[in-house]
C-alpha atoms as a PDB file:
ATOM      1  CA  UNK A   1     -80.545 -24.929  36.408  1.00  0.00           C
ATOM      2  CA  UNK A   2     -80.744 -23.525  39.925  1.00  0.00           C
ATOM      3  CA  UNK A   3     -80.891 -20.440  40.950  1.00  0.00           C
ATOM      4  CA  UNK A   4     -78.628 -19.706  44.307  1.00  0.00           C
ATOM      5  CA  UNK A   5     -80.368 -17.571  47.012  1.00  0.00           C
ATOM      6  CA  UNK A   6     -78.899 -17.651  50.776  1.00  0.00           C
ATOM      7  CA  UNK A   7     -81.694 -20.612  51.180  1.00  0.00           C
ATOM      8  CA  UNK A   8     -80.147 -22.973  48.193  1.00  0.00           C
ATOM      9  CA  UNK A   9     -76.558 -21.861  49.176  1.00  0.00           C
ATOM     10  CA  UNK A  10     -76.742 -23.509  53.082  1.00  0.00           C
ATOM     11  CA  UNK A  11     -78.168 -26.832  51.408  1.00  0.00           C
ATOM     12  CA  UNK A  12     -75.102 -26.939  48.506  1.00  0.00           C
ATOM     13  CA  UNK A  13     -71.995 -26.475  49.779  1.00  0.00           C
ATOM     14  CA  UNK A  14     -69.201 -25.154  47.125  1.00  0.00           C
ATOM     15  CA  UNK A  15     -67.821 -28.749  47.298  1.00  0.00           C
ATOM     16  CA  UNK A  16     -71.088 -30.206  45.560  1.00  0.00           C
ATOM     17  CA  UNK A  17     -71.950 -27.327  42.767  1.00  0.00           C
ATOM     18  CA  UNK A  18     -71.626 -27.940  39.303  1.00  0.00           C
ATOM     19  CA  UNK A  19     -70.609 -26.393  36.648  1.00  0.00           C
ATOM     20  CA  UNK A  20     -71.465 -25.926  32.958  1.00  0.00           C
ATOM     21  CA  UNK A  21     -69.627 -24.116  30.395  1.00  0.00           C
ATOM     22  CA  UNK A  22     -71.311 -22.692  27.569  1.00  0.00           C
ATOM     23  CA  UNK A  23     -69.411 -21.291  24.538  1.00  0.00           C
ATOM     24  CA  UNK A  24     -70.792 -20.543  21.039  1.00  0.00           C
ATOM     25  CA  UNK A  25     -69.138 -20.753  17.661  1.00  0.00           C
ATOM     26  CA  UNK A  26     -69.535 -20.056  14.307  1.00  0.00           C
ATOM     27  CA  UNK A  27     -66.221 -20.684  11.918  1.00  0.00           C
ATOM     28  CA  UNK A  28     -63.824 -21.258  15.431  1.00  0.00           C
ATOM     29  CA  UNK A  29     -60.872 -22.009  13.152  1.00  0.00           C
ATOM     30  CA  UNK A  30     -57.427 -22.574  14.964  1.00  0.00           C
ATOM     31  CA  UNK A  31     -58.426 -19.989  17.665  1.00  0.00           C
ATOM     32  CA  UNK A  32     -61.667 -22.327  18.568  1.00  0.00           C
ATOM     33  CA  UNK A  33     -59.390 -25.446  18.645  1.00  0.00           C
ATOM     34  CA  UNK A  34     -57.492 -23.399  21.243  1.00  0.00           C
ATOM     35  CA  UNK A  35     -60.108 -22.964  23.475  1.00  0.00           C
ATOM     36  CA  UNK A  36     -61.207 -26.544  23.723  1.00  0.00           C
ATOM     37  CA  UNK A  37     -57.733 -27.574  24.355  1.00  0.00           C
ATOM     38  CA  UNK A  38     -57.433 -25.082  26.918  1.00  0.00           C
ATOM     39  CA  UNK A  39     -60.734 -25.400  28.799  1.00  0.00           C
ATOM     40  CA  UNK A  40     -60.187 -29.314  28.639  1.00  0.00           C
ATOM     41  CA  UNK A  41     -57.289 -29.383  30.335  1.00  0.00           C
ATOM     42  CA  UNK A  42     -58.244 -26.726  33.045  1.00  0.00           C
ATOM     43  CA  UNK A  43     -61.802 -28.108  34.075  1.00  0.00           C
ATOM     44  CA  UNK A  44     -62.097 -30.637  36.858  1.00  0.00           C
ATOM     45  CA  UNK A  45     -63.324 -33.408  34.775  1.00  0.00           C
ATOM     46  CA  UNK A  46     -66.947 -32.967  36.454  1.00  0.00           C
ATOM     47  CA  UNK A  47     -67.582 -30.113  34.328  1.00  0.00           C
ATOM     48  CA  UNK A  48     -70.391 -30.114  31.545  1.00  0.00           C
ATOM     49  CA  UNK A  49     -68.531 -28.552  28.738  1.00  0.00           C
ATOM     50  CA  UNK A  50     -71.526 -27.734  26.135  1.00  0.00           C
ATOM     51  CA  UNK A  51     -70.559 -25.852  22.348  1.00  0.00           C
ATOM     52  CA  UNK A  52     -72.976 -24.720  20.083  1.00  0.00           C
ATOM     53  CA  UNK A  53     -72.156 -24.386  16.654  1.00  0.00           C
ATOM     54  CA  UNK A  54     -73.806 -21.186  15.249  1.00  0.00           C
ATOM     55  CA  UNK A  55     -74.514 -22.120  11.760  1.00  0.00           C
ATOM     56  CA  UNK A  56     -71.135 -23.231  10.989  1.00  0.00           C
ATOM     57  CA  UNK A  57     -69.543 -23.331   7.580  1.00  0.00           C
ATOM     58  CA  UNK A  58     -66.528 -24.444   8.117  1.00  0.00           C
ATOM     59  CA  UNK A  59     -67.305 -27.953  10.518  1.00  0.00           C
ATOM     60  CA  UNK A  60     -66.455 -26.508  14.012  1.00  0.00           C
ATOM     61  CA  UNK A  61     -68.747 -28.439  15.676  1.00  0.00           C
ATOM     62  CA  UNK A  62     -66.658 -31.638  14.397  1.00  0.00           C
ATOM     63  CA  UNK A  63     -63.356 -30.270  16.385  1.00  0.00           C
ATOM     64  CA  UNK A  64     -65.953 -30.221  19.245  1.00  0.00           C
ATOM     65  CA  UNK A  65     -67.113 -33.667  18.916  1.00  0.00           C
ATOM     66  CA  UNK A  66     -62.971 -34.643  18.740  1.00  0.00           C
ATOM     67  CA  UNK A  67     -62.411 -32.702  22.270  1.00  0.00           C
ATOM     68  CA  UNK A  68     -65.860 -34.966  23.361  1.00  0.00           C
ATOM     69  CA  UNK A  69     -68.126 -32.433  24.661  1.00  0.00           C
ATOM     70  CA  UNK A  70     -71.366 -31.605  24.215  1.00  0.00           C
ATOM     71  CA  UNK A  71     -72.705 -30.261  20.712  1.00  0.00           C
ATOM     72  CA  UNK A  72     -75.475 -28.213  20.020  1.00  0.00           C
ATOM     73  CA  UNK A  73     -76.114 -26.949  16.917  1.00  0.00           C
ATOM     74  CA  UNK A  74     -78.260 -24.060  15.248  1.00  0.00           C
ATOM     75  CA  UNK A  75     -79.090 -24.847  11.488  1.00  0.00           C
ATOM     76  CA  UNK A  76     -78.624 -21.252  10.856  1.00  0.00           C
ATOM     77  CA  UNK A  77     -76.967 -18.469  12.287  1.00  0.00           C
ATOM     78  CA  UNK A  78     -79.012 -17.399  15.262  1.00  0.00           C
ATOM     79  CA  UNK A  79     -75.740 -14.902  16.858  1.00  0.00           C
ATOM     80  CA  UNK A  80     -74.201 -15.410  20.238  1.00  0.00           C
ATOM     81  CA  UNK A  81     -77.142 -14.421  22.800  1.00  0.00           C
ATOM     82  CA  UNK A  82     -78.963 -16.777  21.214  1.00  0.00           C
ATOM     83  CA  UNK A  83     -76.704 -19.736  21.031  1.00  0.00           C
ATOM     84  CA  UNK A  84     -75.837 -19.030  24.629  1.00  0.00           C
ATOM     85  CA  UNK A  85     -79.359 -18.923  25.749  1.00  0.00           C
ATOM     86  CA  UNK A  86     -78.986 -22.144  24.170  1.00  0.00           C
ATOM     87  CA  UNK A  87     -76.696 -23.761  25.676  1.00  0.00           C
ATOM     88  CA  UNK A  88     -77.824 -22.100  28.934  1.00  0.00           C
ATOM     89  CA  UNK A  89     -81.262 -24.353  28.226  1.00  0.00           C
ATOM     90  CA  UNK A  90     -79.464 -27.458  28.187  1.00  0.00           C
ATOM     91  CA  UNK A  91     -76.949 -27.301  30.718  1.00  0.00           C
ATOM     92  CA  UNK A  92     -77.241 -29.235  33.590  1.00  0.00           C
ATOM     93  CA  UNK A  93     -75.169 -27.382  36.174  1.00  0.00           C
ATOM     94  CA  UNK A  94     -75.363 -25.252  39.520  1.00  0.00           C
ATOM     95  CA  UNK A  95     -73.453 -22.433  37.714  1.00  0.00           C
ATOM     96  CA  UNK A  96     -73.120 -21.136  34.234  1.00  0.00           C
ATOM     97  CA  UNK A  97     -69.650 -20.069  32.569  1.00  0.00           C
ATOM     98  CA  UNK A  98     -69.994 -18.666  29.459  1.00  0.00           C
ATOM     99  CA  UNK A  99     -66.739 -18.727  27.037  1.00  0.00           C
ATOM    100  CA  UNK A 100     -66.202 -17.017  23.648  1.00  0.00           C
ATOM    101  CA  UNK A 101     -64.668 -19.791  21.294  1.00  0.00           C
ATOM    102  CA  UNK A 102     -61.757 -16.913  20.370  1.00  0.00           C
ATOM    103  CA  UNK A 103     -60.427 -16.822  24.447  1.00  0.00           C
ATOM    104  CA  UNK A 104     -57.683 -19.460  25.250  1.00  0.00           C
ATOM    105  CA  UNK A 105     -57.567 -20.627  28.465  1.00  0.00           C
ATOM    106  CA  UNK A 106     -53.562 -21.229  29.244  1.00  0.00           C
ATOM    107  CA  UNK A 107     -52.663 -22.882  33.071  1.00  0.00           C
END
């Protein structure tokens, strides 16, 4: 991840920034679902889209898999700063978004 100061911002224009969206779940149901669908279909395709499933019970992480973004997954519940600090350690882009799984993104 990098951190932008005025130095970093002069070498990376806007244009060349990535992004990474982080968004942690535990038992997403139909809301969850919603999300994906939305965040899919509003994300430049350049985006790092990166769940983590929070100890799910009821196989969130496999709707995840079926929008084909990133999974992460906690064996046990660890709560949402935690999962995002997770996801935050694995993603790969300039900037961070963080999403809660119940927030539908409509265009």
């Amino acid at each position: 991840m990098t951190v932008l100061t005025s130095e970093t911002s002069t070498q990376n224009s806007p244009s060349r920034l990535t992004t990474s969206v982080v968004i942690p779940v535990r038992d997403g149901g139909l809301g969850f679902r919603r999300c994906l669908q939305g965040i899919t279909e509003a994300a430049p395709a350049s985006t790092e889209i990166i769940v983590v499933a929070d100890g799910d019970t009821d196989g969130s992480w496999h709707v995840a898999e079926e929008f084909g973004v990133k999974v992460l997954r906690n064996d046990r519940p660890q709560g949402p700063p935690r999962s995002r600090n997770f996801g935050a350690q694995a993603a790969q882009g300039d900037i961070l978004f963080f999403l809660d799984a119940d927030v539908a993104i409509r265009l």
